[in-house]
C-alpha atoms as a PDB file:
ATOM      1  CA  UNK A   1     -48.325  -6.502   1.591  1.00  0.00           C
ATOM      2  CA  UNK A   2     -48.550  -7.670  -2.223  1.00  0.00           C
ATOM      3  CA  UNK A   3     -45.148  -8.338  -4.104  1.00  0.00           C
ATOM      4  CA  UNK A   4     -45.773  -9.202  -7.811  1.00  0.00           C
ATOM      5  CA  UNK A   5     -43.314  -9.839 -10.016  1.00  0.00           C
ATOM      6  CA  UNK A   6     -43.185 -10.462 -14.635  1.00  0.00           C
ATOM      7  CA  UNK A   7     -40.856 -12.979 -16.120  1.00  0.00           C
ATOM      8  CA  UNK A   8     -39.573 -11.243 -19.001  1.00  0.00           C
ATOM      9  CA  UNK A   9     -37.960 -13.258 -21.862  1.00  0.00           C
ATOM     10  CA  UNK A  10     -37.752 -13.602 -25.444  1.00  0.00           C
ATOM     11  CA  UNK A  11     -37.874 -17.188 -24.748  1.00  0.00           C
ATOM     12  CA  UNK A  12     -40.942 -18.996 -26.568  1.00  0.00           C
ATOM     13  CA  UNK A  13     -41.421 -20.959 -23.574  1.00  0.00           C
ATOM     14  CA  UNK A  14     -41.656 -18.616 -21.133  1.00  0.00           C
ATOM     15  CA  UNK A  15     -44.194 -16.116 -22.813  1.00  0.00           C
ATOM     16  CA  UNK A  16     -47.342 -18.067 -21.218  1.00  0.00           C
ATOM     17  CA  UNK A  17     -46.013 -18.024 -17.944  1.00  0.00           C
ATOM     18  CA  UNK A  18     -47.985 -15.928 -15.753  1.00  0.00           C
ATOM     19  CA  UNK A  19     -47.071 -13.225 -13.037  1.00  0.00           C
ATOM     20  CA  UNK A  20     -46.158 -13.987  -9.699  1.00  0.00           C
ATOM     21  CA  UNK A  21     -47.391 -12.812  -6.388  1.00  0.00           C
ATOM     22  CA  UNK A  22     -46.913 -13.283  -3.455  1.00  0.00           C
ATOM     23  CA  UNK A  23     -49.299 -11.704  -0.487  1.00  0.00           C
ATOM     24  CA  UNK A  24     -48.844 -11.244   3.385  1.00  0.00           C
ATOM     25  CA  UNK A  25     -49.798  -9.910   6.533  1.00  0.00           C
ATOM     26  CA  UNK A  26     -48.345  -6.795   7.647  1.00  0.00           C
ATOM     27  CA  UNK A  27     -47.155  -9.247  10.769  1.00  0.00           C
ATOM     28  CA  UNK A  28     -45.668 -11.844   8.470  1.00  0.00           C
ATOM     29  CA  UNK A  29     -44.109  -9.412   6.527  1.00  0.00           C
ATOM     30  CA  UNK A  30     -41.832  -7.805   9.330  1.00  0.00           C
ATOM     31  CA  UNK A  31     -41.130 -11.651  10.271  1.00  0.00           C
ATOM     32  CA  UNK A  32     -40.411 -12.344   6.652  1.00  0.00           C
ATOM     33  CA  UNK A  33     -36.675 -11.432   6.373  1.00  0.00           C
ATOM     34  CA  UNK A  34     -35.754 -12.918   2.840  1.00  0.00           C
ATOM     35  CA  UNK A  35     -38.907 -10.854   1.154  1.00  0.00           C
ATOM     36  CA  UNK A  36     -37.769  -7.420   2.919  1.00  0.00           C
ATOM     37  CA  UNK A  37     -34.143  -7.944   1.454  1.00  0.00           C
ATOM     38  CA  UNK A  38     -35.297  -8.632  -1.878  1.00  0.00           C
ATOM     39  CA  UNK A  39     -37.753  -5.250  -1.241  1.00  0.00           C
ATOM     40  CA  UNK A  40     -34.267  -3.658  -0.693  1.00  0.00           C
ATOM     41  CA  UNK A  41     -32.310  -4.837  -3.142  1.00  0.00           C
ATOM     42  CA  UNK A  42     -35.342  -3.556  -5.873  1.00  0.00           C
ATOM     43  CA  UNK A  43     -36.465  -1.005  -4.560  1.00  0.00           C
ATOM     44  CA  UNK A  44     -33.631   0.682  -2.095  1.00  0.00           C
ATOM     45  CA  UNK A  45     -33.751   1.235   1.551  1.00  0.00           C
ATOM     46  CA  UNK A  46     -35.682   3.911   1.694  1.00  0.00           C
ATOM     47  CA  UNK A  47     -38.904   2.516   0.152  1.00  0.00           C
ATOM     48  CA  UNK A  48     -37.787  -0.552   2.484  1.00  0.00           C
ATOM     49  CA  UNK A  49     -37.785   1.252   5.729  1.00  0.00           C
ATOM     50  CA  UNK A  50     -41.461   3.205   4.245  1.00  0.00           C
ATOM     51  CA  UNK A  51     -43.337  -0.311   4.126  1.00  0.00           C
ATOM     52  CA  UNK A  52     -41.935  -1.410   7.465  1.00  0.00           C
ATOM     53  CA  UNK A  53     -42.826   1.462   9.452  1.00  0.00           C
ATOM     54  CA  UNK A  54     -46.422   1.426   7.287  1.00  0.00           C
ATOM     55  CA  UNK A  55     -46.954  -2.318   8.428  1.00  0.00           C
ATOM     56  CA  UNK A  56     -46.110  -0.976  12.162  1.00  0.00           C
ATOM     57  CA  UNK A  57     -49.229   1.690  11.963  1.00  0.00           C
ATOM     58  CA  UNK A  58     -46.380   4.697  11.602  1.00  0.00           C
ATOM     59  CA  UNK A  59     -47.619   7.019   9.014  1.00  0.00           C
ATOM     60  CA  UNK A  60     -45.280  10.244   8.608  1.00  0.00           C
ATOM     61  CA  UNK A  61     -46.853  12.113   5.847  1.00  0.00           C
ATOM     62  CA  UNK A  62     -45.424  14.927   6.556  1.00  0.00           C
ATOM     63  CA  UNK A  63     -41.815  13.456   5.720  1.00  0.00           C
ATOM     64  CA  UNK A  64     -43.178  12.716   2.520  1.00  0.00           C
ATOM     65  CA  UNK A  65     -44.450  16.175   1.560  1.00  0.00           C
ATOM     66  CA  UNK A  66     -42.687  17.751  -1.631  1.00  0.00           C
ATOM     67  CA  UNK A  67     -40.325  20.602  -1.066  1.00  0.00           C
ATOM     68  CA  UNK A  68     -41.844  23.419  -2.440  1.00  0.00           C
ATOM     69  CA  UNK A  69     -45.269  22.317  -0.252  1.00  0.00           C
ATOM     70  CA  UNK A  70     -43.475  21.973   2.729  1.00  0.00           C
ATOM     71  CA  UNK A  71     -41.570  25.596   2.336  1.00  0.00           C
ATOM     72  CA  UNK A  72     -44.747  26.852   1.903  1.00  0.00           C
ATOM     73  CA  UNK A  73     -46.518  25.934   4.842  1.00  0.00           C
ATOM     74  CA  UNK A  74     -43.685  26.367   7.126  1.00  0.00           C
ATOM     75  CA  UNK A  75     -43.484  29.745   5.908  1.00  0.00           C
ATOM     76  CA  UNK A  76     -46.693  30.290   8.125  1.00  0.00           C
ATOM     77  CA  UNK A  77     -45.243  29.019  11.177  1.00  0.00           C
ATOM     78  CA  UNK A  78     -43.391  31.206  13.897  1.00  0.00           C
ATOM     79  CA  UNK A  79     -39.895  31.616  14.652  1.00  0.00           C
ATOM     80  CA  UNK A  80     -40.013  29.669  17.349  1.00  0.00           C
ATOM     81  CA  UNK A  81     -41.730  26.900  15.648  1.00  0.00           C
ATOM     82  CA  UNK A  82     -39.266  26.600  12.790  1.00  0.00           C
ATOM     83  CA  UNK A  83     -36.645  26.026  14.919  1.00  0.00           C
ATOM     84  CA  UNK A  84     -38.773  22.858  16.510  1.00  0.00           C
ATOM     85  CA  UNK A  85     -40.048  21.759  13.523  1.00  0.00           C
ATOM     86  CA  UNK A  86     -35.530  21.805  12.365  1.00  0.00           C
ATOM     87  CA  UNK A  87     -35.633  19.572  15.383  1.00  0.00           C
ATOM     88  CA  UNK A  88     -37.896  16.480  13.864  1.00  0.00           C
ATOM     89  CA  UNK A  89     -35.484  15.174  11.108  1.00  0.00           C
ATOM     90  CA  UNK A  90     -32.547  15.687   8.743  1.00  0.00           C
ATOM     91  CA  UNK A  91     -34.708  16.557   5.688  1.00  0.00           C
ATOM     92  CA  UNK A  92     -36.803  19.003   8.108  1.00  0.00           C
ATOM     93  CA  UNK A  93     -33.442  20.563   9.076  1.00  0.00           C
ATOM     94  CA  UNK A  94     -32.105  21.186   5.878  1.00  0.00           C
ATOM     95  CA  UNK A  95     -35.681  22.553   4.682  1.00  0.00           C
ATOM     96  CA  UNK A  96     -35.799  24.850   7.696  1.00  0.00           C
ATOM     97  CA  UNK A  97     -32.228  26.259   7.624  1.00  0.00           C
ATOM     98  CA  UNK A  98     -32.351  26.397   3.985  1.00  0.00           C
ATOM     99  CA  UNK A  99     -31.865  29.676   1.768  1.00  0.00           C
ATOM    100  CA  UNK A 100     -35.637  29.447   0.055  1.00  0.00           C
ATOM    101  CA  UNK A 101     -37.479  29.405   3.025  1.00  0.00           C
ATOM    102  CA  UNK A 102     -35.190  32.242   5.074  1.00  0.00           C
ATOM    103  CA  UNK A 103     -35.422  34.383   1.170  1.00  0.00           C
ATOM    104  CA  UNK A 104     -39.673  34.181   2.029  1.00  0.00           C
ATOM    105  CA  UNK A 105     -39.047  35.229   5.379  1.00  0.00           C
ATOM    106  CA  UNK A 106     -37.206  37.869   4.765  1.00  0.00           C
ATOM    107  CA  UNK A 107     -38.885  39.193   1.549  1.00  0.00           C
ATOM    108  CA  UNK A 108     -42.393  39.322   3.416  1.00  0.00           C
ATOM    109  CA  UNK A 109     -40.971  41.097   6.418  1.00  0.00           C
ATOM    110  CA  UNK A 110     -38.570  43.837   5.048  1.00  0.00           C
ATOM    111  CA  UNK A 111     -39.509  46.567   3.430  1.00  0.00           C
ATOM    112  CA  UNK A 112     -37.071  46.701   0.794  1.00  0.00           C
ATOM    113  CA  UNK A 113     -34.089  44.865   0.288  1.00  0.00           C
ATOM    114  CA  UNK A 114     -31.574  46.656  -2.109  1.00  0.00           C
ATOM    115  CA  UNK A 115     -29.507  44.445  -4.382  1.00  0.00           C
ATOM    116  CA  UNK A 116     -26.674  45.034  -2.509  1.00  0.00           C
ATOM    117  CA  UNK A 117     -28.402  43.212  -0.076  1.00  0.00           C
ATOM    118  CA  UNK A 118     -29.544  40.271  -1.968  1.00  0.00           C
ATOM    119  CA  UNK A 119     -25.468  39.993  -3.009  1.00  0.00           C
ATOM    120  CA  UNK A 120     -24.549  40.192   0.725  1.00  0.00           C
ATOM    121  CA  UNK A 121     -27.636  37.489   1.353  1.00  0.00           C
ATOM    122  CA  UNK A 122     -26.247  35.333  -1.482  1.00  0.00           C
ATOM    123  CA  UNK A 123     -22.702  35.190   0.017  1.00  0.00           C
ATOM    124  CA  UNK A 124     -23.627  34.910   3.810  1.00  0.00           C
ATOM    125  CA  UNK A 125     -26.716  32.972   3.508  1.00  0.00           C
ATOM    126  CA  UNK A 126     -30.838  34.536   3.800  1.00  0.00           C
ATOM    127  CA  UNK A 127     -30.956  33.055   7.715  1.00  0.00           C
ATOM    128  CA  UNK A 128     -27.876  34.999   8.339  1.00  0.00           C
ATOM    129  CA  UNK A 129     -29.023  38.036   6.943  1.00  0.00           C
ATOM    130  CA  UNK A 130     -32.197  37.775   8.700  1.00  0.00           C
ATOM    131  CA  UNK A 131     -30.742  37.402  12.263  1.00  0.00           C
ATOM    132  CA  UNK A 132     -28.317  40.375  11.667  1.00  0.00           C
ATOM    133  CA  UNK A 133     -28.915  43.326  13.793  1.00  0.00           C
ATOM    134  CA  UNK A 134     -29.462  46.687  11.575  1.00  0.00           C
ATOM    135  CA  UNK A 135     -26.185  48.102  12.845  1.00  0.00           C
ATOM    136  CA  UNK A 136     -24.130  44.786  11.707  1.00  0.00           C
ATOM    137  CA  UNK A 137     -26.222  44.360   8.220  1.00  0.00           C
ATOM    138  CA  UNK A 138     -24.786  48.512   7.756  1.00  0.00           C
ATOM    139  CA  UNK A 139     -21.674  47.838   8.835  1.00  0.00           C
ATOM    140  CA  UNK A 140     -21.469  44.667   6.740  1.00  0.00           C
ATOM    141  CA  UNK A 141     -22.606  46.696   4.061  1.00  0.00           C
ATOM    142  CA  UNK A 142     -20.297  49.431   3.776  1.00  0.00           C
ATOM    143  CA  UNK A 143     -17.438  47.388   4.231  1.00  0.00           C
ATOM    144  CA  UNK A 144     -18.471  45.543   0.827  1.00  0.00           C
ATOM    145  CA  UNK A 145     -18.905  48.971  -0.558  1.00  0.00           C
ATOM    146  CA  UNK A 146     -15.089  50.042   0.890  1.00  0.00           C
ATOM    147  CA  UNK A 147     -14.232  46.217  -1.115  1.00  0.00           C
ATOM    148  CA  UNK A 148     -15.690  47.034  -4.288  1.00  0.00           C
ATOM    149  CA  UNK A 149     -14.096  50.649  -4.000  1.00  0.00           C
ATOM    150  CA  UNK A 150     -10.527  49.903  -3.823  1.00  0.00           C
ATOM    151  CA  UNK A 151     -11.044  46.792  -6.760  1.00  0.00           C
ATOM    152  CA  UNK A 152     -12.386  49.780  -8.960  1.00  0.00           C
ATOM    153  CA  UNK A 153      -9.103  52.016  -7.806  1.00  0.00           C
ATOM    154  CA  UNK A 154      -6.803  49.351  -8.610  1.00  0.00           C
ATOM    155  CA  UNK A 155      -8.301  48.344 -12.413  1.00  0.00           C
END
């Protein structure tokens, strides 16, 4: 692990001095308690927690992944796999149960989804929609078509 740090001044006497650093072992460094708090204090917790579990050999790339790379290649994956992968972490949960990834699903295995549909989808959720049974999803339906009848009777 390297830590380097710039002394910035508009000081006269300071504008020779040099950079600092400061350079350990990955062992030292999890010994080295005062370094990983200033890490923490700089940088935040999170990229804290990254370099410890890099100087203990754990490398979770997948954790790191952007969003949109991630929705794509769990879009791939079974049903059955989705719900496992949910299982790994918070972020992987949210990713998993969230409305982009269940909109894909659903998109690539309905035929057609009407807009009444998508309106019912936006107010109950894509995952919701999905796991509907064809009788609920009509009955669901034409109760929002009964809901938007009687508005238009009473305006």
């Amino acid at each position: 692990v390297i830590f380097r740090w710039w002394r910035i001044s508009l000081r006269n006497e300071c504008r020779e001095a040099r950079p600092g650093e400061l350079k350990e072992s990955h062992e030292d460094f999890l010994d080295d308690s005062s370094l990983q708090i200033q890490i923490a204090i700089i940088f935040g917790a999170r990229v804290l927690e990254h370099v410890l579990n890099l100087c203990r050999g754990k490398f979770d790339f997948l954790e790191r992944l952007p969003v949109p790379l991630l929705l794509y290649i769990i879009s791939f994956l079974e049903l059955e796999d989705i719900a496992r992968l949910s299982q790994v972490s918070h972020r992987l949960k949210m990713i998993c149960n969230s409305n982009a990834l269940w909109e894909g699903i659903v998109e690539n295995l309905c035929d057609t989804i009407t807009p009444e549909m998508r309106e019912l989808a936006q107010e109950t959720g894509w995952k919701q929609l999905f796991f509907t049974n064809r009788l609920q999803l009509q009955l669901q339906l034409r109760r929002r078509r009964q809901k938007h009848a009687e508005k238009e009777k009473l305006t």
